[in-house]
Each structure stands twice: as structure tokens, then as C-alpha cells.
Protein backbone atom coordinates (compact mmCIF):
# COMPACT_ATOMS: atom_id res chain seq x y z
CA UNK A 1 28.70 -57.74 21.31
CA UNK A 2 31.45 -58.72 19.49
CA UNK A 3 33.01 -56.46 16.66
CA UNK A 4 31.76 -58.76 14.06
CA UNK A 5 28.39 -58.43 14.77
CA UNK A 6 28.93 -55.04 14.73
CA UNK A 7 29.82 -54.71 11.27
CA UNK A 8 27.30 -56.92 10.36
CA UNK A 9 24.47 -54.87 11.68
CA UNK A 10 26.10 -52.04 10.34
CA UNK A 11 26.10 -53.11 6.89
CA UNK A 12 22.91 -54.72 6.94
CA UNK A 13 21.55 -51.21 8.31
CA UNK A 14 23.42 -49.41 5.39
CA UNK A 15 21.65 -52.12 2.84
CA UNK A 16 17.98 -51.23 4.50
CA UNK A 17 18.01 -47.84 4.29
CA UNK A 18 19.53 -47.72 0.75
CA UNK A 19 17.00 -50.68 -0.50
CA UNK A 20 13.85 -48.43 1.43
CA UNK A 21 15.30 -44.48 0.17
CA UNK A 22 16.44 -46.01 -3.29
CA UNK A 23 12.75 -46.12 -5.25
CA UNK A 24 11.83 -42.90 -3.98
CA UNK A 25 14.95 -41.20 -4.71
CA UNK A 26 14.88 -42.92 -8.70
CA UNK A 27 11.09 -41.44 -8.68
CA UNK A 28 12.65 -37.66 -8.43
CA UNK A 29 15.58 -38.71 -10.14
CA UNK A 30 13.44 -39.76 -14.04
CA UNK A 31 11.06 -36.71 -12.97
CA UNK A 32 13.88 -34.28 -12.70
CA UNK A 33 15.44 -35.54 -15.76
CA UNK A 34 12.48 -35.68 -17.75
CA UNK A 35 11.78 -31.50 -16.43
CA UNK A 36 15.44 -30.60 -17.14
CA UNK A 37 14.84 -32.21 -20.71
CA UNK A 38 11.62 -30.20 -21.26
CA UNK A 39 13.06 -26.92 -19.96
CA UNK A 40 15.95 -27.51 -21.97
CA UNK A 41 13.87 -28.01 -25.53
CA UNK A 42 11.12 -25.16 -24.27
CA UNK A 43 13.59 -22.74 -23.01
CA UNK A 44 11.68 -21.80 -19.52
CA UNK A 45 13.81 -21.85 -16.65
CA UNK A 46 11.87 -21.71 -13.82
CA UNK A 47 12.33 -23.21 -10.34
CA UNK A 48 9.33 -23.76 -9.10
CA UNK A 49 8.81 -25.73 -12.64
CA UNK A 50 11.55 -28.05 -11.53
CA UNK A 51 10.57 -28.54 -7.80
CA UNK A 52 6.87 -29.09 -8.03
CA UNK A 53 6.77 -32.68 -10.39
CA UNK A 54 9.66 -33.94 -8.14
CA UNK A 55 7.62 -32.99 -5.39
CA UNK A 56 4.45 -34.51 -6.55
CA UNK A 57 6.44 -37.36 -7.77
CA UNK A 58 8.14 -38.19 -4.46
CA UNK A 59 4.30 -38.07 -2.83
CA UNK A 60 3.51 -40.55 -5.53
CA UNK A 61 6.17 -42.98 -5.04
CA UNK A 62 5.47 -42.98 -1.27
CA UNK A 63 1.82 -43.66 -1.47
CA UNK A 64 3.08 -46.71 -4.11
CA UNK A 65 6.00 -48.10 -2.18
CA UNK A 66 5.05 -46.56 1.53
CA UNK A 67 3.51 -50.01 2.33
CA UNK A 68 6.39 -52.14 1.46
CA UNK A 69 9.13 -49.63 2.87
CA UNK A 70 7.07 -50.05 5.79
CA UNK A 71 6.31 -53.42 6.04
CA UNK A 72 10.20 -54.14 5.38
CA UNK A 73 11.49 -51.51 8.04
CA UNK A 74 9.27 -53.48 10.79
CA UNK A 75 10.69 -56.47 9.61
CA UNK A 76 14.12 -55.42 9.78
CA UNK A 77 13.39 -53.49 13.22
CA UNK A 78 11.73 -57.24 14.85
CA UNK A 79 14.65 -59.28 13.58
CA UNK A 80 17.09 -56.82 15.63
CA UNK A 81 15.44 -56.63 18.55
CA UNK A 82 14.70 -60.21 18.56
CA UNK A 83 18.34 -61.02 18.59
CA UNK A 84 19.04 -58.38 21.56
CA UNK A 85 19.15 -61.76 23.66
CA UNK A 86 21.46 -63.87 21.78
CA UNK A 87 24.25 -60.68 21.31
CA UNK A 88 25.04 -60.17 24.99
């Protein structure tokens, strides 16, 4: 394996996981703006206020995207292991 290839995989590794982590992470991320804008205006600073919409909002987003994170990750996963033969 050259170091190339390497660097390839690498990156394209770095673009998967980011692509597959990014709509669940933007899920929390508008839910925990949108609580830190209602705590803000209502004046109640609770944790567990914060915590449980990102929660349910992270289950949420992997029920809507958890097919297509998955259905991508096997794709990525068979294309790599398919071209085990052709890197050594």
C-alpha cells in the first residue's frame, strides 16, 4: 500500500464519518439553540431542560436518517474491502 492510497482512504474516511455524524449533530445543534433562546426569554435555567429536547432530538434524527447513515456506511465499508485485492 502505497502512501497515496493511504491518504486517500484517510480522507475519504474523514469525509464519511463527517457526512454520516453531521445531520445528527445539526439536529442537537437548532434544538439546543432554540432551548438556550427559550431559557433565555423565560428566565429558567435548568439542565435537565436543556439536555432532554437534544436528547429526544438526537433519537429523532436517528430514526429519520439511521437508514441512510446505514445504508451509506455499508457502502463505504464494501467498496474498501473490495479493493483489499488491488492495494497489495
Amino acid at each position: 500500500m502505497t502512501s497515496d492510497l493511504s491518504m486517500q482512504l484517510m480522507s475519504q474516511l474523514m469525509w464519511m464519518a463527517l457526512s454520516i455524524a453531521g445531520p445528527v449533530l445539526l439536529f442537537s445543534l437548532a434544538v439546543g439553540v432554540l432551548v438556550s433562546v427559550i431559557q433565555v426569554v423565560t428566565q429558567i435555567q435548568d439542565a435537565s431542560l436543556a439536555f432532554i429536547p437534544k436528547l429526544l432530538a438526537v433519537f429523532a434524527a436517528l430514526l429519520l436518517f439511521g437508514p441512510w447513515m446505514l445504508k451509506s456506511l455499508v457502502t463505504y465499508a464494501s467498496t474498501v474491502i473490495g479493493n483489499i485485492p488491488s492495494m497489495f
